[in-house]
Each structure stands twice: as C-alpha cells, then as structure tokens.
N, C-alpha and C. Protein backbone atom coordinates (compact mmCIF):
# COMPACT_ATOMS: atom_id res chain seq x y z
N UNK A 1 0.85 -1.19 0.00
CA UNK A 1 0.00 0.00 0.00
C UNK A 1 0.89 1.24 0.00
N UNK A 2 0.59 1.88 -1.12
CA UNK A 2 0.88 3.53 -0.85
C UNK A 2 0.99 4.15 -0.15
N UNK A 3 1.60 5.38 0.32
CA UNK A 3 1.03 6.31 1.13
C UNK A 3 1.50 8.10 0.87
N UNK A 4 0.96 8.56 1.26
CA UNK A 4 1.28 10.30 0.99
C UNK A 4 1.80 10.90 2.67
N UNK A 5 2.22 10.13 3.47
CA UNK A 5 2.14 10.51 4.68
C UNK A 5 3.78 10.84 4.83
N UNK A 6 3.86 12.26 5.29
CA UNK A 6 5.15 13.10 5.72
C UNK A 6 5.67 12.86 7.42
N UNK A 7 7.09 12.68 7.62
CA UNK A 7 6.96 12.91 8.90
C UNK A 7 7.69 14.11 9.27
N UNK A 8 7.61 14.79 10.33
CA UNK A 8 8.90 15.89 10.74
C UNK A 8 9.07 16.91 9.19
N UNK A 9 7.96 17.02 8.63
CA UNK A 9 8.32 17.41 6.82
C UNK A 9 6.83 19.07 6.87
N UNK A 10 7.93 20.37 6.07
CA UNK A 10 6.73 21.61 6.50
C UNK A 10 6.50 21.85 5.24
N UNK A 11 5.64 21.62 4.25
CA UNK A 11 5.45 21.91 2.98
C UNK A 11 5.02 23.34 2.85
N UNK A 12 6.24 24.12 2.40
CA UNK A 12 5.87 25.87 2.05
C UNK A 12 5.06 25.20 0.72
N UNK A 13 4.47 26.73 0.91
CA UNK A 13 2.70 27.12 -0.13
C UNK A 13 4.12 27.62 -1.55
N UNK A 14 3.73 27.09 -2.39
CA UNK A 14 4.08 27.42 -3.90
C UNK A 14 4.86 28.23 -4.03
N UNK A 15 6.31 28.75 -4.79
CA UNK A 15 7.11 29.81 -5.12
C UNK A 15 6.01 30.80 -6.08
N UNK A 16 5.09 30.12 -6.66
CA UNK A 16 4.09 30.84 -7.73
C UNK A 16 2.48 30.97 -7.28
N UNK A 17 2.30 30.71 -5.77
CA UNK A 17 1.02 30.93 -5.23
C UNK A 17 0.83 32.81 -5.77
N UNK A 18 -0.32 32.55 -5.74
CA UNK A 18 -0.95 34.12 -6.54
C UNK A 18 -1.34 35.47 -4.88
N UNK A 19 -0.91 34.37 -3.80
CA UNK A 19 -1.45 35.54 -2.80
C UNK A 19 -0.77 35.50 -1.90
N UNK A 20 -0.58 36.97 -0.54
CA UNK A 20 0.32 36.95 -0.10
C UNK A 20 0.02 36.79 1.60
N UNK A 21 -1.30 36.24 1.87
CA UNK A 21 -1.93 36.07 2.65
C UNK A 21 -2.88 34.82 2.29
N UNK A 22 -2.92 34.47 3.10
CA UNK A 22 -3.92 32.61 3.14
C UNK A 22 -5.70 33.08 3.03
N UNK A 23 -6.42 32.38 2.30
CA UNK A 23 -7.50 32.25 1.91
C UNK A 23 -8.18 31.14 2.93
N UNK A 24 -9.36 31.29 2.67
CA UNK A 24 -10.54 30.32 3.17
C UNK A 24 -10.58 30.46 1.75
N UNK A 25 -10.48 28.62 1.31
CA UNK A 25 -10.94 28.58 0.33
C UNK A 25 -13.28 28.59 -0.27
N UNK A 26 -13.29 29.03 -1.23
CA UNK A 26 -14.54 29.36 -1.19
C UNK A 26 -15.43 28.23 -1.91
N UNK A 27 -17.02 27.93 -1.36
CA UNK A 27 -17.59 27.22 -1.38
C UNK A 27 -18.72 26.96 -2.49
N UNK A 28 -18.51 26.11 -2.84
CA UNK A 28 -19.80 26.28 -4.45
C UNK A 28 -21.05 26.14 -3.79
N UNK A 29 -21.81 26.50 -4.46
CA UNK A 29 -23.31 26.46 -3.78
C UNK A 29 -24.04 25.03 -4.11
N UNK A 30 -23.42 24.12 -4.47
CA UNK A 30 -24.00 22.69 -4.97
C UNK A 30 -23.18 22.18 -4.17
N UNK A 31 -21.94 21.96 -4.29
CA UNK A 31 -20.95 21.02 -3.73
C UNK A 31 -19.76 21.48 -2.83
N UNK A 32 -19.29 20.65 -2.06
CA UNK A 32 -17.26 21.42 -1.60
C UNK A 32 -16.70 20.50 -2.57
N UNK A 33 -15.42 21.68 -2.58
CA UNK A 33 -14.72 21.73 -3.63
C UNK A 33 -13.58 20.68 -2.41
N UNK A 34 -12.84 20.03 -3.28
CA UNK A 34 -11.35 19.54 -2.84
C UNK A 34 -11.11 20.63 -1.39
N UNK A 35 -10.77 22.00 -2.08
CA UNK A 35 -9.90 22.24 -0.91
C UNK A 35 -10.60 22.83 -0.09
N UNK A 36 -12.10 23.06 -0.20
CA UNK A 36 -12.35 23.44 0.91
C UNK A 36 -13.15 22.14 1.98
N UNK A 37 -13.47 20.88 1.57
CA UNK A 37 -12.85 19.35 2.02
C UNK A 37 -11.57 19.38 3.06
N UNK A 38 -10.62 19.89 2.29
CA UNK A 38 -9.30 19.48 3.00
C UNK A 38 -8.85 20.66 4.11
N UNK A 39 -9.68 21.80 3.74
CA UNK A 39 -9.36 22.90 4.43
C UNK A 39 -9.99 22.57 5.75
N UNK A 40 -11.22 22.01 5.84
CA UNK A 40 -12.05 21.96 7.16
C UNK A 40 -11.91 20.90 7.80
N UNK A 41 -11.29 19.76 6.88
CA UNK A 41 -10.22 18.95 7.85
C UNK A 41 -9.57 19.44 8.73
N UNK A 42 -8.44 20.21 8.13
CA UNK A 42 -7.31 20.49 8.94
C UNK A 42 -7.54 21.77 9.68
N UNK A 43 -8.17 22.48 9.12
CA UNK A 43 -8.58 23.75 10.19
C UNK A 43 -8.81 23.88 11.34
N UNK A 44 -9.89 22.83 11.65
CA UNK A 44 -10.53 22.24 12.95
C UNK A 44 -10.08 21.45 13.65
N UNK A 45 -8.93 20.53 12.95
CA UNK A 45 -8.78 19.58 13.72
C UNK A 45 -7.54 19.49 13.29
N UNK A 46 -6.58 20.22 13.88
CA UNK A 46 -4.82 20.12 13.44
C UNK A 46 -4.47 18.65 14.33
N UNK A 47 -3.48 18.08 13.26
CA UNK A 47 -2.83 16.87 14.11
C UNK A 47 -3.85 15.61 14.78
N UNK A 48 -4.79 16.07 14.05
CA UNK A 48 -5.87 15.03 14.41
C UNK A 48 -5.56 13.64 13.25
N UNK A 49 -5.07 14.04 11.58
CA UNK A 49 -5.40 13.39 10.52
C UNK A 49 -4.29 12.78 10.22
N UNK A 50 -3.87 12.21 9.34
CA UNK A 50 -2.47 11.98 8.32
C UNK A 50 -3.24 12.41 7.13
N UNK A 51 -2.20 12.89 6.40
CA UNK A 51 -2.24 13.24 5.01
C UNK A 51 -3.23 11.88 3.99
N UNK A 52 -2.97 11.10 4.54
CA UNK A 52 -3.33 9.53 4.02
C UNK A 52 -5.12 9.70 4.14
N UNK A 53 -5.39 9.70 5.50
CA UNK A 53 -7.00 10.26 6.12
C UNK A 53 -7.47 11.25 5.31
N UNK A 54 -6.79 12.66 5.24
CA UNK A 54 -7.57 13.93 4.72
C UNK A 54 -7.95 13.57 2.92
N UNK A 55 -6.71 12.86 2.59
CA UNK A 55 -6.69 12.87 0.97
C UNK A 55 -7.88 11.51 0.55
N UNK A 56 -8.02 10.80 0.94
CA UNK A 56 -8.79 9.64 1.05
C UNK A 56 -10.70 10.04 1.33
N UNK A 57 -10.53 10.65 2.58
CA UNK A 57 -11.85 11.30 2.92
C UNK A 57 -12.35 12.21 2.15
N UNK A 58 -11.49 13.18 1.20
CA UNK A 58 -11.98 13.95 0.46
C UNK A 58 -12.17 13.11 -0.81
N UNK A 59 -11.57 12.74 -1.44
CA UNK A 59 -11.92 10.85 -2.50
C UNK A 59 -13.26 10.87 -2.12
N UNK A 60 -13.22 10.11 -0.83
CA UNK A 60 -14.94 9.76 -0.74
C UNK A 60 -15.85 10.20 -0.50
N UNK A 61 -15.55 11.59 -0.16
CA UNK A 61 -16.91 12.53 -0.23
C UNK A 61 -17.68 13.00 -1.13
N UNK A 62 -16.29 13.35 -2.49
CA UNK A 62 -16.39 13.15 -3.86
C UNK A 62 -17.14 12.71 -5.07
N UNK A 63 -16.82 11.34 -4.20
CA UNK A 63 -18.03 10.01 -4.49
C UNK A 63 -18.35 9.39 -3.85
N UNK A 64 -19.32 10.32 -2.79
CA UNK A 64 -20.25 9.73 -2.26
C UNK A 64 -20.55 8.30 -1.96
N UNK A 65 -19.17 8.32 -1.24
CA UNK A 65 -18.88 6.70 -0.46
C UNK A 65 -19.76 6.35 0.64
N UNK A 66 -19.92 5.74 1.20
CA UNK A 66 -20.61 5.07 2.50
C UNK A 66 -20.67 3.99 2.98
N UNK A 67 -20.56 4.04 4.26
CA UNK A 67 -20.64 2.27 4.84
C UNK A 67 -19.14 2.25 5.19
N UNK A 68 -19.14 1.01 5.86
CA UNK A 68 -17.87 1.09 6.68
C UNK A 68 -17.10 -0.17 5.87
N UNK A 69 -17.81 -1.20 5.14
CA UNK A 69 -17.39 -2.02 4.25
C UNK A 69 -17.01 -1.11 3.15
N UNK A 70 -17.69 -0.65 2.38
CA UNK A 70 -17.47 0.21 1.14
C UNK A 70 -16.20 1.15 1.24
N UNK A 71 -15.78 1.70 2.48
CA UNK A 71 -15.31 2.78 2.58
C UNK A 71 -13.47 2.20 2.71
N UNK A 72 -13.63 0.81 3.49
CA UNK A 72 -12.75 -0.38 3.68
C UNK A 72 -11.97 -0.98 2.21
N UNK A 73 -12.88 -1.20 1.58
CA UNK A 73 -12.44 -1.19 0.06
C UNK A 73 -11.74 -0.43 -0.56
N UNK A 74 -12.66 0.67 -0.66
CA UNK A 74 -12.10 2.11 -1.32
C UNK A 74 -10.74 2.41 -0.94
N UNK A 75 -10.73 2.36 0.42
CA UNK A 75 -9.33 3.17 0.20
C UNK A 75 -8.40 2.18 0.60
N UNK A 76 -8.40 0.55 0.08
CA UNK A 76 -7.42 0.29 -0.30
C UNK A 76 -7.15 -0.07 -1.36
N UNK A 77 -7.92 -0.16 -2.58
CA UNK A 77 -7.87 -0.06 -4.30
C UNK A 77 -7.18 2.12 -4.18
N UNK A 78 -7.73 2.99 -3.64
CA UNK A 78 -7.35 4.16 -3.57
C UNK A 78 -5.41 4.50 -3.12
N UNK A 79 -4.85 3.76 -2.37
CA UNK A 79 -3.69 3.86 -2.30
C UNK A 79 -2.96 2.06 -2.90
N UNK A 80 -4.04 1.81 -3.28
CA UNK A 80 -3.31 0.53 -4.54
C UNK A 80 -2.18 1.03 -5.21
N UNK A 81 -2.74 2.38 -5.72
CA UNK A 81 -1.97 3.26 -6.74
C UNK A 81 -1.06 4.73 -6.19
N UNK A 82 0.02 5.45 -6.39
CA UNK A 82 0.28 6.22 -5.98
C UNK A 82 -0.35 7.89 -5.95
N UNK A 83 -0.73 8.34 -5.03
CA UNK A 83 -1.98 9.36 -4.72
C UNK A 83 -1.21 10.59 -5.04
N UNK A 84 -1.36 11.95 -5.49
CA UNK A 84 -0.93 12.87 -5.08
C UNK A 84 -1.15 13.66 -3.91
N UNK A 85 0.19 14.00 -3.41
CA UNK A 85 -0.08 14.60 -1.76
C UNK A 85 0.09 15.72 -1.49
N UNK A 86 0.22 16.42 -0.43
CA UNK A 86 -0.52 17.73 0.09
C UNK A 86 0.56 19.07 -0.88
N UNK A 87 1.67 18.35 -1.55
CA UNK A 87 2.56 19.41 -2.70
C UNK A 87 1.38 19.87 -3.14
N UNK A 88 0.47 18.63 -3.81
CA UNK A 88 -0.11 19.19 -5.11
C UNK A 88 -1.47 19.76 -4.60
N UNK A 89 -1.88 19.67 -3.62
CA UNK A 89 -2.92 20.26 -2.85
C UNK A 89 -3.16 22.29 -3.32
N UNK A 90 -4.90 22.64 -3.46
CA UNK A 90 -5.03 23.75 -3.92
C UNK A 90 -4.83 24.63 -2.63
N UNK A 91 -4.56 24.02 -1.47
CA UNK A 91 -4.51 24.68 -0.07
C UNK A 91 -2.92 24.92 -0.45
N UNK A 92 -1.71 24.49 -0.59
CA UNK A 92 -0.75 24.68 -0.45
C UNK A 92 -0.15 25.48 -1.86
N UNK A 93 -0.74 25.41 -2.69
CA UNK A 93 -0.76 26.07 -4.06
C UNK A 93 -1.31 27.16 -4.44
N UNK A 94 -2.47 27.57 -4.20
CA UNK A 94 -3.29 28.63 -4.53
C UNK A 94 -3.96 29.25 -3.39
N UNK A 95 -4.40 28.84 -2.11
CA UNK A 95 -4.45 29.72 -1.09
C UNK A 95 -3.56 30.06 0.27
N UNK A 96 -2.51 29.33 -0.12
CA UNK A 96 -1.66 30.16 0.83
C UNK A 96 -1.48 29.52 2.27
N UNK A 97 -1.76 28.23 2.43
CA UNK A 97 -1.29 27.21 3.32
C UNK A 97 -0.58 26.54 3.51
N UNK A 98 0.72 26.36 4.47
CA UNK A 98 1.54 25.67 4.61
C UNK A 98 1.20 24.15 5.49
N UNK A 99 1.50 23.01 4.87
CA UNK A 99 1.22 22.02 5.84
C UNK A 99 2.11 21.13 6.27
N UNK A 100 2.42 21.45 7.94
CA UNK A 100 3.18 20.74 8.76
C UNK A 100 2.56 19.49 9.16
N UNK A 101 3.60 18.29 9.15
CA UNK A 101 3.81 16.60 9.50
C UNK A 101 4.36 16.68 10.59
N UNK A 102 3.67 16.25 11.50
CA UNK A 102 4.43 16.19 12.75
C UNK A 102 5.46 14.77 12.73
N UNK A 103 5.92 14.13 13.69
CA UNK A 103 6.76 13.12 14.39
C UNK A 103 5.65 11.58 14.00
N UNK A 104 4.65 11.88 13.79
CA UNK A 104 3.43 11.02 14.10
C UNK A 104 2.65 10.79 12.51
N UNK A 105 2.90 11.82 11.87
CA UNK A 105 2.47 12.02 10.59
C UNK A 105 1.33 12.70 10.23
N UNK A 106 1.06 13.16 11.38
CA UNK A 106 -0.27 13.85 11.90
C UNK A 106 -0.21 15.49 10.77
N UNK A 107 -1.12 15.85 10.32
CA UNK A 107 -1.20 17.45 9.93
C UNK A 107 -1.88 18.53 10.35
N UNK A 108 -1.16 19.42 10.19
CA UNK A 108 -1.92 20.70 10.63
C UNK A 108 -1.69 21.82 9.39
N UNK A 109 -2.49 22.88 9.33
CA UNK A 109 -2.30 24.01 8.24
C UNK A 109 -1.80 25.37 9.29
N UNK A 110 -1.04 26.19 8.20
CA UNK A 110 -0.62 27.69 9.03
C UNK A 110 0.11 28.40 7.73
N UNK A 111 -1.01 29.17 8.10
CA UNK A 111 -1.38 30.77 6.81
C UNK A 111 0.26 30.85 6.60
N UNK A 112 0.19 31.44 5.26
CA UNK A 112 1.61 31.80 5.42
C UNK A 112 1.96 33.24 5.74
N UNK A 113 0.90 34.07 5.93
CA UNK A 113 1.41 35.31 6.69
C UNK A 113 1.68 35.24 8.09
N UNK A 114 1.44 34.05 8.73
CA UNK A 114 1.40 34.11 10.28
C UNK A 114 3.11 33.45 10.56
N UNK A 115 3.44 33.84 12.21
CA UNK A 115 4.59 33.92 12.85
C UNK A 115 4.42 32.15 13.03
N UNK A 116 3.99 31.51 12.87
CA UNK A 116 4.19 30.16 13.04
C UNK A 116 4.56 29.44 11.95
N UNK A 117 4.13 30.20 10.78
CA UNK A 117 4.36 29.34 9.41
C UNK A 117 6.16 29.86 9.02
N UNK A 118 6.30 30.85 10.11
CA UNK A 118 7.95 31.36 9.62
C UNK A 118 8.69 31.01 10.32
N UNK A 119 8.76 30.45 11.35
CA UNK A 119 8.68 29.46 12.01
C UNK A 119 9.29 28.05 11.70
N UNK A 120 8.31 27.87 11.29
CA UNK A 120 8.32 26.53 10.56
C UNK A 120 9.22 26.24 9.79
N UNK A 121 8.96 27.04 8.65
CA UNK A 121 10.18 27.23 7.43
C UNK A 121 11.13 27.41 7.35
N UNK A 122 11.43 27.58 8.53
CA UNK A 122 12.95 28.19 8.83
C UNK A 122 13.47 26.96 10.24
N UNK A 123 12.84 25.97 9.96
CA UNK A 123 12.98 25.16 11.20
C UNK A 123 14.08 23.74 10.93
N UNK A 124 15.22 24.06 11.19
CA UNK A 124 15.82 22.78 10.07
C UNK A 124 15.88 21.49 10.85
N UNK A 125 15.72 21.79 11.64
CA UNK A 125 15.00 20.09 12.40
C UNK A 125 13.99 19.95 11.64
N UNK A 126 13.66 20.22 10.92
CA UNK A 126 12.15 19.62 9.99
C UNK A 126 13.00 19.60 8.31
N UNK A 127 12.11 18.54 7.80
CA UNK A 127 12.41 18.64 6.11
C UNK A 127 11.71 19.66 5.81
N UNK A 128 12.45 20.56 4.90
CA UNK A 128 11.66 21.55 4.37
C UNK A 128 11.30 21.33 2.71
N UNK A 129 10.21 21.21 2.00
CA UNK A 129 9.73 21.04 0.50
C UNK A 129 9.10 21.82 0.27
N UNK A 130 8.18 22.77 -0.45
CA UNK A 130 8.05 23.59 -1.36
C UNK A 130 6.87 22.56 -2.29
N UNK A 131 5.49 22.89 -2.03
CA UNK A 131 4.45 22.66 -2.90
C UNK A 131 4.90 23.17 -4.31
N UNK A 132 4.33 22.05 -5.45
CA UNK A 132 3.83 22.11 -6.39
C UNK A 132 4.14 23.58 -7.28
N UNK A 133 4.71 24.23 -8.45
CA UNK A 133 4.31 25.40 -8.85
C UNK A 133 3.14 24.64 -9.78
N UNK A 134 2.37 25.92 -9.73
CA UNK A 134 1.13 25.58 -10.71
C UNK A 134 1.05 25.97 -12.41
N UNK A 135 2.70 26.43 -12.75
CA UNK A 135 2.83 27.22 -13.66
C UNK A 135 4.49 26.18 -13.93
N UNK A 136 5.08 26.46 -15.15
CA UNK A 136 6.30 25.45 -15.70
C UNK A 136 7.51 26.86 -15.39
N UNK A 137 8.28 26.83 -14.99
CA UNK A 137 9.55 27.67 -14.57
C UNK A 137 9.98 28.56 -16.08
C-alpha cells in the first residue's frame, strides 16, 4: 500500500502561489470543492489526521462513499496506486497554506502570513519542500 504521509516534513505554499496572505478557500453552492474538504479537515482539527485520512476522505466525499465495508475497500484499491499529496494540494498552491507533518504524521495548516508558518520554514529540524508550482519555470 501507498502512502502520501510526511513525517517531521513543512510543505511551504508554492514559489508561484498568486497571494500573499492565506484564503478560506470558497464554497460552491451545490458542492465542496477539494480544498475546501481538505481545508475543514485540517482547520478544525490540526494533528488530528495523516495526510493519508484527509486525501482519502476527500476521494470519498467526492463520491459519495458510505458504509464502513465500502469505505474499507475504497481506500485500499485508492492507495493501490500512488496518490498525489498535500505538494499538489489547492490549499498549499493557490491559497496560501503551509502544511506541517508532525513526528506522528499527523497534519496541521498555518497561513503563510502568520509567525508560526515562519517558524516553521525556517525550522531545520524539519524537512523543508516547497508545494507544487502551478505554472512550468
């Protein structure tokens, strides 16, 4: 089995993110979108998830998974294959969220205008990576 799960690892938000302050990403009036799925994961509940949990749960919300058999399945045909992880995420790309892996593999998000996300980035006891550009160099 696959996995997308970071440990001790602070993924800075994009060299080509478009903003210079973190977003709530915004909500369609039919459906949530991916990142705002992944946003209210981690918003609410830092260090509660692994990257593995948030990316999976948003999969099946997607499509409207259910059941505890069904859901058992899913996400192991879902990391059968290799997943893209929180690099390629629209939270770490386009609104301006950095997401820290703790020791545990656990995640949390932090704006990148705030004193914790600078912090972070500058923390070399941690791997430091750099989300996704959304644009070719």
């Amino acid at each position: 089995m696959k996995t997308t799960n970071y440990f001790n690892t602070f993924i800075q938000v994009a060299e080509d993110c478009p903003i210079a302050a973190a977003e709530v990403p915004p909500q369609k009036a039919n459906e949530r979108t991916v990142a705002a799925i992944q946003f209210e994961a981690l918003y609410h509940h830092p260090y509660r998830y692994t990257s593995d949990d948030v990316l999976f749960q948003t999969f099946a919300e997607k499509k409207q998974l259910a059941g505890q058999e069904e859901l058992a399945e899913a996400r192991e045909a879902f990391f059968a294959k290799g997943q893209p992880c929180f690099r390629s995420s629209p939270l770490t790309k386009r609104y301006g969220w950095g997401v820290h892996s703790n020791a545990d593999g656990k995640v949390a998000l932090y704006a990148l205008e705030s004193e914790e996300y600078q912090k972070l980035s500058q923390d070399n006891g941690l791997k430091q990576v750099k989300a996704m550009r959304s644009k070719r160099a």
